[in-house]
N, C-alpha and C. Protein backbone atom coordinates (compact mmCIF):
# COMPACT_ATOMS: atom_id res chain seq x y z
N UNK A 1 -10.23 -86.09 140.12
CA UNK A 1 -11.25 -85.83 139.13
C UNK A 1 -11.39 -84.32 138.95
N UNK A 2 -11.70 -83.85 137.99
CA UNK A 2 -11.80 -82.36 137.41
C UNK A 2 -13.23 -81.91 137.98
N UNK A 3 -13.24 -80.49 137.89
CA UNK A 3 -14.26 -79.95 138.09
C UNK A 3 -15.06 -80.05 136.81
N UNK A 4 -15.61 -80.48 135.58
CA UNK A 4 -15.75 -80.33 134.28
C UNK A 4 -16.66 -81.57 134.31
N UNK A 5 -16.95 -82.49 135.17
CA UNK A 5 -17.43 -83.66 135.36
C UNK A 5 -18.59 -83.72 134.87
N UNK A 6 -19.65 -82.43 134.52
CA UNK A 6 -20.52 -82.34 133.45
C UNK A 6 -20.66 -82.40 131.93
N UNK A 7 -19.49 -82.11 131.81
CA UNK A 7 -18.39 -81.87 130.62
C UNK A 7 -19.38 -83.58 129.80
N UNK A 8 -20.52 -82.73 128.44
CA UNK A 8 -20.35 -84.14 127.55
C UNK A 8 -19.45 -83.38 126.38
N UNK A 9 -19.63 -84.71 125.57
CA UNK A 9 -18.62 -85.29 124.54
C UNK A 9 -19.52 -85.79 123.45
N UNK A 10 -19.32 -84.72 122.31
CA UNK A 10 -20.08 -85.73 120.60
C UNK A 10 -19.11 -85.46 119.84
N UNK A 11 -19.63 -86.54 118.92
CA UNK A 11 -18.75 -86.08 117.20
C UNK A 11 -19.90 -85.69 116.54
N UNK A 12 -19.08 -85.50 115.68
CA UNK A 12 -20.10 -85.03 114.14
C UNK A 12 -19.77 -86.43 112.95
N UNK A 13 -20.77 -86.67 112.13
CA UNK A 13 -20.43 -87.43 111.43
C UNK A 13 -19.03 -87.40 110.58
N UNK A 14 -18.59 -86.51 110.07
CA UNK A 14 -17.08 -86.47 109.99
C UNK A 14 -16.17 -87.31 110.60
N UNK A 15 -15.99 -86.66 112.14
CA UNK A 15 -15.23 -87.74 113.11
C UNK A 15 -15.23 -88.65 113.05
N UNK A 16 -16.57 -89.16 113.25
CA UNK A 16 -17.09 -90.78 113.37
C UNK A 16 -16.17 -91.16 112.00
N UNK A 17 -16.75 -90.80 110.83
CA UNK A 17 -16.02 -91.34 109.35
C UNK A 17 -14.58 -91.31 109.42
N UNK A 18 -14.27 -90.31 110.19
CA UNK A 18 -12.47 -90.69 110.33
C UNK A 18 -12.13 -91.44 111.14
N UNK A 19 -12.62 -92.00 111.92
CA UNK A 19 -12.51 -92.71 113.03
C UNK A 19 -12.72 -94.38 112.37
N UNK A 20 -13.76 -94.52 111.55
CA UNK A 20 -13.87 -95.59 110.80
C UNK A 20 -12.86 -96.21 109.83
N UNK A 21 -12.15 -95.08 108.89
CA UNK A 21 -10.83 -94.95 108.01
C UNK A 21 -9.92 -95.04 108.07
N UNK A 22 -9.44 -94.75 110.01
CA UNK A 22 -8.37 -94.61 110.54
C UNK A 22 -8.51 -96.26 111.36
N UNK A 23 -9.29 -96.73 111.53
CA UNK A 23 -9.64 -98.39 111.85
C UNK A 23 -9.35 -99.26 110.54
N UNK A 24 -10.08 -98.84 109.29
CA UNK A 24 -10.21 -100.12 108.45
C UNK A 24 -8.27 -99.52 108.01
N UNK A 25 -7.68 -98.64 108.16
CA UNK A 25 -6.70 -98.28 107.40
C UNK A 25 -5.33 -98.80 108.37
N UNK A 26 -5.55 -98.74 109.85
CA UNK A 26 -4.86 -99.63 110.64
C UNK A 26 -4.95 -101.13 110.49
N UNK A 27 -5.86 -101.57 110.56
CA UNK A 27 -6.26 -102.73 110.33
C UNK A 27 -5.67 -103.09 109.22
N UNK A 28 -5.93 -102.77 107.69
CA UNK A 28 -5.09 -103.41 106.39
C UNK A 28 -3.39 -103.14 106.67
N UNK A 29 -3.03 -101.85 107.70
CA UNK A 29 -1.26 -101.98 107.40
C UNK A 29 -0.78 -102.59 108.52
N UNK A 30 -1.50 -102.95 109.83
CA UNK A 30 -0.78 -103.27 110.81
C UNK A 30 -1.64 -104.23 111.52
N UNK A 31 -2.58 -104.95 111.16
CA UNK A 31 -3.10 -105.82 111.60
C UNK A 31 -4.50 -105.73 112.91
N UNK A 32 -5.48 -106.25 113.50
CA UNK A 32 -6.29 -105.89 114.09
C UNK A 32 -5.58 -105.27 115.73
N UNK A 33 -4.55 -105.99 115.92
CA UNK A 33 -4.43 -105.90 117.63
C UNK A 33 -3.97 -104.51 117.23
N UNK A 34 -2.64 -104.24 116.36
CA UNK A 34 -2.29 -102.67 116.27
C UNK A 34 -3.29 -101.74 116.22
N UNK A 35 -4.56 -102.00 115.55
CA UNK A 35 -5.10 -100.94 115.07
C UNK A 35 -5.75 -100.74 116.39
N UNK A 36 -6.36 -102.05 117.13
CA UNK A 36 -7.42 -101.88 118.51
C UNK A 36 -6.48 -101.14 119.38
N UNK A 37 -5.06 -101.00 119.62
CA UNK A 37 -4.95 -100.46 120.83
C UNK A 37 -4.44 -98.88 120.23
N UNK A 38 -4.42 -98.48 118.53
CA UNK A 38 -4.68 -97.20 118.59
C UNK A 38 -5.87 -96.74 119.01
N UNK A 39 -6.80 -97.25 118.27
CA UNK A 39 -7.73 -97.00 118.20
C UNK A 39 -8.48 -96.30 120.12
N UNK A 40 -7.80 -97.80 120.96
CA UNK A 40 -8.22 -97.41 122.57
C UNK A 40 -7.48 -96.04 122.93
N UNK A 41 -6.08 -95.85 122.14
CA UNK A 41 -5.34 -94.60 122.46
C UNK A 41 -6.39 -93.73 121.98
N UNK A 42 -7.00 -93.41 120.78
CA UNK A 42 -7.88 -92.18 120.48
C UNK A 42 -8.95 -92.25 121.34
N UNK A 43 -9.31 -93.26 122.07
CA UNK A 43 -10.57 -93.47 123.09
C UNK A 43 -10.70 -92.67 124.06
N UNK A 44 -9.07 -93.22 124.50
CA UNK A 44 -8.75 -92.20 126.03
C UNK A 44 -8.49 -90.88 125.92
N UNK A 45 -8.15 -91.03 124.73
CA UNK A 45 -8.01 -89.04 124.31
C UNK A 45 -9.10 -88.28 124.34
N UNK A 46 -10.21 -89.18 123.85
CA UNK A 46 -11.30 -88.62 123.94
C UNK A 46 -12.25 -88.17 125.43
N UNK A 47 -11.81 -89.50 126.05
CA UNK A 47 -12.19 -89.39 127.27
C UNK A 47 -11.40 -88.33 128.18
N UNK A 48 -10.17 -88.19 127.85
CA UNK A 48 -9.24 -87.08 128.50
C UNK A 48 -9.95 -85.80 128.34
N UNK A 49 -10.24 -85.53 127.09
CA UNK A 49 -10.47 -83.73 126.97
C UNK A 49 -11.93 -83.85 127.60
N UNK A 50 -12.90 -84.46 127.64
CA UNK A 50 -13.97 -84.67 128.23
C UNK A 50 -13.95 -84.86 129.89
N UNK A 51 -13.08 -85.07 130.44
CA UNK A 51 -12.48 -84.88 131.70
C UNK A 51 -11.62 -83.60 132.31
N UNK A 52 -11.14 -83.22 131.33
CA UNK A 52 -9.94 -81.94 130.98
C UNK A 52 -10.04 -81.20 129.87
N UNK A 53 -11.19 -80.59 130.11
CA UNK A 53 -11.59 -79.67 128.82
C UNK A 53 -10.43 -78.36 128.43
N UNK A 54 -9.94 -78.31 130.06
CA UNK A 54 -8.63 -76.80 129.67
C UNK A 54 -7.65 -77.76 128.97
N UNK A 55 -7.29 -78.95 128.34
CA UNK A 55 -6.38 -79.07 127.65
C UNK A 55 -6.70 -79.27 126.36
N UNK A 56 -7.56 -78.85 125.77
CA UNK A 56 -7.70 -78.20 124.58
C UNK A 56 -6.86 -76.84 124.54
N UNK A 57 -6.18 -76.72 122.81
CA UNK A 57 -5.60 -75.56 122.51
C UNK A 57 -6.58 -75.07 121.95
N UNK A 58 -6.42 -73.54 121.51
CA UNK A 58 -6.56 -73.25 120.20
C UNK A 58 -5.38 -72.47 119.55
N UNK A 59 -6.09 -72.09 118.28
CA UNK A 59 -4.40 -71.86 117.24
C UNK A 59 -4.68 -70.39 116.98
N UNK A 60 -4.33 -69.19 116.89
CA UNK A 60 -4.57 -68.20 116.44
C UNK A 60 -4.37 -68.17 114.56
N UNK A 61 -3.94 -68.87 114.01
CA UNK A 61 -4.13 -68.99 112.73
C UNK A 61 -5.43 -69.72 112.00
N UNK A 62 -6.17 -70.63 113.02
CA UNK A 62 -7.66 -70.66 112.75
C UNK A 62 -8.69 -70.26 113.07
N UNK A 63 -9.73 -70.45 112.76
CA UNK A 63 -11.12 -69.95 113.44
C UNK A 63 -11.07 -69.41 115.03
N UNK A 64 -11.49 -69.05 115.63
CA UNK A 64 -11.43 -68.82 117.02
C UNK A 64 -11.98 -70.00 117.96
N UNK A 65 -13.20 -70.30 116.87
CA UNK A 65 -14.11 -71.24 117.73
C UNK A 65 -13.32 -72.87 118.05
N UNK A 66 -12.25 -73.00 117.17
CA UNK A 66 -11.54 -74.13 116.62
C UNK A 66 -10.99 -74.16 117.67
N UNK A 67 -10.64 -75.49 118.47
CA UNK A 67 -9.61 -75.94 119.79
C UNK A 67 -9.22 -77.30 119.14
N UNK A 68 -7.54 -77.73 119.63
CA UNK A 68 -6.63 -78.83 118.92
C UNK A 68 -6.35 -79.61 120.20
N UNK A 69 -6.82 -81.03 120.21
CA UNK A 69 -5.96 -81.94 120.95
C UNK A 69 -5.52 -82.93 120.22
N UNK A 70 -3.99 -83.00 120.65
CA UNK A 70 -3.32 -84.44 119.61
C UNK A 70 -3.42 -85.68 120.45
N UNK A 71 -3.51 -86.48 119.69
CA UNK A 71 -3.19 -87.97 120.02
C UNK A 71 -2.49 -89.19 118.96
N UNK A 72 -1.57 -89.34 119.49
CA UNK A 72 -0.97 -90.03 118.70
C UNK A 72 -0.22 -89.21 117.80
N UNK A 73 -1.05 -89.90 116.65
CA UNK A 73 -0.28 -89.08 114.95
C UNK A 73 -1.76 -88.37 114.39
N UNK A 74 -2.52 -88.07 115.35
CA UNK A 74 -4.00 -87.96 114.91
C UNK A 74 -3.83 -86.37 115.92
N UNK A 75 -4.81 -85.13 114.77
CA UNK A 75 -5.47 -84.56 115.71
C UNK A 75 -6.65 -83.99 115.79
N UNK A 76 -7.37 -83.92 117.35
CA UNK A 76 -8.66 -83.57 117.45
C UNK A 76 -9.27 -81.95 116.89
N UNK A 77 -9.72 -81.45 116.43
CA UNK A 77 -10.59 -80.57 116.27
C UNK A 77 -11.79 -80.51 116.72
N UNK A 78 -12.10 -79.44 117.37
CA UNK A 78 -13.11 -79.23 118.67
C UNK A 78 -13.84 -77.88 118.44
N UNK A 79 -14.93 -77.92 118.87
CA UNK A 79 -15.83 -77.26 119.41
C UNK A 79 -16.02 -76.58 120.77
N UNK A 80 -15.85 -76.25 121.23
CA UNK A 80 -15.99 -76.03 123.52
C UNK A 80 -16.76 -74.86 123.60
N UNK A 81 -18.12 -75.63 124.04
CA UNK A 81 -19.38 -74.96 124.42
C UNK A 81 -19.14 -74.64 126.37
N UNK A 82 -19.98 -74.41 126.59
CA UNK A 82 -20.12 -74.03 127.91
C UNK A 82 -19.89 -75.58 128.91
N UNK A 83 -20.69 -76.62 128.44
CA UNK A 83 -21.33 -77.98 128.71
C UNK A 83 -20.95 -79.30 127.84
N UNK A 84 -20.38 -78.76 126.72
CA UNK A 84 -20.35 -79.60 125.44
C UNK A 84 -19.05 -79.31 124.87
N UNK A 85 -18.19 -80.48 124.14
CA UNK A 85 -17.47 -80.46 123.52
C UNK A 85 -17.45 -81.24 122.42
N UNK A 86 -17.66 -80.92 121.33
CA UNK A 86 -17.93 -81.16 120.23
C UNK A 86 -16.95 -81.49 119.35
N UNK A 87 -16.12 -82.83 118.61
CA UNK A 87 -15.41 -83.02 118.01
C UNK A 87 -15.59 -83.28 116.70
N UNK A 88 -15.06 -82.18 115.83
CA UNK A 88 -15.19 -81.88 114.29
C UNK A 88 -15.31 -82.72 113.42
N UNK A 89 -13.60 -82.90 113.75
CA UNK A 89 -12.79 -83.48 112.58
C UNK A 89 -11.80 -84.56 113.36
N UNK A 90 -10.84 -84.92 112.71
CA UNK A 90 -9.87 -85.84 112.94
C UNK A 90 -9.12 -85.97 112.42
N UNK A 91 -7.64 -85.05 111.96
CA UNK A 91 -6.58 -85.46 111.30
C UNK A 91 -5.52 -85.83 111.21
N UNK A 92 -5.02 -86.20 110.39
CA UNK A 92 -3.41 -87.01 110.60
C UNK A 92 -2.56 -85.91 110.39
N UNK A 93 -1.88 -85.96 111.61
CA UNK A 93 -0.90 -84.73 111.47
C UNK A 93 0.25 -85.29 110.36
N UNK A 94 0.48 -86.13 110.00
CA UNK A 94 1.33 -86.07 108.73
C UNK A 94 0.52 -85.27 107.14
N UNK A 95 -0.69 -84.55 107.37
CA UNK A 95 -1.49 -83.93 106.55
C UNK A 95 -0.77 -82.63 106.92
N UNK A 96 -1.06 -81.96 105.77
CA UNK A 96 -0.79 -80.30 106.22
C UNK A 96 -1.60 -79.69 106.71
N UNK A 97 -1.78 -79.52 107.93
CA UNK A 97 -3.08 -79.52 108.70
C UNK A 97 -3.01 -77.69 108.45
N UNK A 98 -2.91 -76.92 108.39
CA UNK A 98 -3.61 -75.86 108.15
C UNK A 98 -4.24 -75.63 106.56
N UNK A 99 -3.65 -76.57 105.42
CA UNK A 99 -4.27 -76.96 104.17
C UNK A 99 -5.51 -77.62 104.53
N UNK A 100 -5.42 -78.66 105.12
CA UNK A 100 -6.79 -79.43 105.37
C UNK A 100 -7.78 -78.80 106.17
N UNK A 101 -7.28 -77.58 107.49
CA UNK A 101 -8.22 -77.07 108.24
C UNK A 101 -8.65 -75.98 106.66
N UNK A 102 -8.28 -75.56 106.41
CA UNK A 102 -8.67 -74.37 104.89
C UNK A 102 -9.74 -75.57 104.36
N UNK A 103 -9.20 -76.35 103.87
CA UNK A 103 -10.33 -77.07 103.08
C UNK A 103 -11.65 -77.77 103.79
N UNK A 104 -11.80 -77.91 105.23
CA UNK A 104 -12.70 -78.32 105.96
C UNK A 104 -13.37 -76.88 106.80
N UNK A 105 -12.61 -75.89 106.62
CA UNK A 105 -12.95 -74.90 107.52
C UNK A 105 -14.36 -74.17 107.05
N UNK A 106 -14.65 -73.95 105.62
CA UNK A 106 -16.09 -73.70 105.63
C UNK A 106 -17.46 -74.32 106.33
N UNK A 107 -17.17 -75.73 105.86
CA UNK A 107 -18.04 -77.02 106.80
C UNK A 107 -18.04 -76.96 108.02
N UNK A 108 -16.76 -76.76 108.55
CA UNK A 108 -16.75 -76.89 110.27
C UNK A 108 -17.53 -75.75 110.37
N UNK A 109 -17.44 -74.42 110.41
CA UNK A 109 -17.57 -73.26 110.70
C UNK A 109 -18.55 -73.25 110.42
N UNK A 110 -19.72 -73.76 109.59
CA UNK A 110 -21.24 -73.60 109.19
C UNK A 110 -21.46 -74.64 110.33
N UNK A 111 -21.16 -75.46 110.84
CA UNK A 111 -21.71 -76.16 111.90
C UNK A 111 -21.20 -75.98 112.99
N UNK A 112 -19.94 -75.42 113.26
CA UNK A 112 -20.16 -74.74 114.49
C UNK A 112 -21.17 -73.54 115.04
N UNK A 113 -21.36 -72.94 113.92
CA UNK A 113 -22.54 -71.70 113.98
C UNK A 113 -23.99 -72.78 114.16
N UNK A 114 -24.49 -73.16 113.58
CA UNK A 114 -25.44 -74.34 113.81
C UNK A 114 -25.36 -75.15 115.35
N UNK A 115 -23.98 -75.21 116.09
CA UNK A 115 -24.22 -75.88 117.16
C UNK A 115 -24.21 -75.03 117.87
N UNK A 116 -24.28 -73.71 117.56
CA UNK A 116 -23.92 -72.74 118.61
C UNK A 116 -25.55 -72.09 118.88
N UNK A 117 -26.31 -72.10 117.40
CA UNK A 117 -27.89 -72.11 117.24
C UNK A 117 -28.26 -73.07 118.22
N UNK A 118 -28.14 -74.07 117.78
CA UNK A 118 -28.46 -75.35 118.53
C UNK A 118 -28.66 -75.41 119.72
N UNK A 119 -27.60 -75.23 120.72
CA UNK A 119 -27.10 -75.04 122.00
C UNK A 119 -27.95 -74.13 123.31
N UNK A 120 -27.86 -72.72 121.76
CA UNK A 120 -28.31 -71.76 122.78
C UNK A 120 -29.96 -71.76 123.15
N UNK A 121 -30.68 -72.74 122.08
CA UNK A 121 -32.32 -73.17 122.70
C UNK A 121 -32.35 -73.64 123.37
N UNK A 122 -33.40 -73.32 124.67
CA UNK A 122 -33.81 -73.50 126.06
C UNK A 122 -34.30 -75.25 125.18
N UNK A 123 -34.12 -75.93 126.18
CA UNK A 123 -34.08 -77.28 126.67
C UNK A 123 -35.80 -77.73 126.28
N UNK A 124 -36.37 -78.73 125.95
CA UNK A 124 -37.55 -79.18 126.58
C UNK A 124 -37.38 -79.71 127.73
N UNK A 125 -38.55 -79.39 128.67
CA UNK A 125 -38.34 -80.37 130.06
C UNK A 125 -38.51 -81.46 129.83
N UNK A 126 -38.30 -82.67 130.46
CA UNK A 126 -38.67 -83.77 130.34
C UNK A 126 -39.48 -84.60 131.52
C-alpha cells in the first residue's frame, strides 16, 4: 500500500458526463458485458491514481496544473492538490487531445483556479 492512503478522489461534472457517453456508447457498439468490464477498467484506473498519485504525468505543452493518466483508449485529466485529486475531463485518445485540451482548457483552468480557491479555505470543524 502507498503512502498517499489519504489521497481522495472527485470528478467534476464533465467526467461523470464522459463517463456516462463512454457507457451508453460501449453499450450500443459492443454490447453490455463489453462495455461493464471497460467501464471496471476505468474504475481501477481511477482507483490506481488515488492509490498512486506519483503516476500521474504532466505534459509541458499544457497547463502546469494539468496531470495525464491513460487507461485503456481513454485519458484522465487531473487536478493534484496536496490531499485531493481531482479528475477534469476524460478523453479518447483517438481525439486530438491537445485540440480538445485547447478547446476544454479555458473551463478546466477556471475550475482548477476555483478548486484551488476552494481547497485553500480552512475546513469547518465538525
Amino acid at each position: 500500500m502507498s503512502d498517499h492512503e489519504s489521497q481522495r478522489l472527485t470528478l467534476t461534472h464533465s467526467a461523470l458526463a464522459a463517463i456516462n457517453e463512454i457507457e451508453r456508447f460501449s453499450v450500443e457498439s459492443w454490447g453490455r458485458k463489453v462495455a461493464g468490464r471497460y467501464l471496471d477498467d476505468l474504475e481501477a484506473g481511477l482507483l490506481r491514481i488515488r492509490e498512486e498519485p506519483d503516476l500521474l504525468r504532466s505534459h509541458p505543452e499544457f497547463h502546469p496544473d494539468f496531470c495525464f493518466y491513460r487507461v485503456n483508449k481513454h485519458l484522465f485529466v487531473c487536478d493534484r492538490q496536496s490531499d485531493v485529486i481531482v479528475v477534469l475531463a476524460i478523453i479518447h485518445a483517438a481525439q486530438d487531445i491537445p485540440a480538445r485540451l485547447a478547446e476544454l482548457e479555458p473551463t478546466l483552468t477556471r475550475e482548477v483556479e476555483m478548486l484551488h480557491t476552494k481547497l485553500q479555505k480552512p475546513r469547518p470543524k465538525k
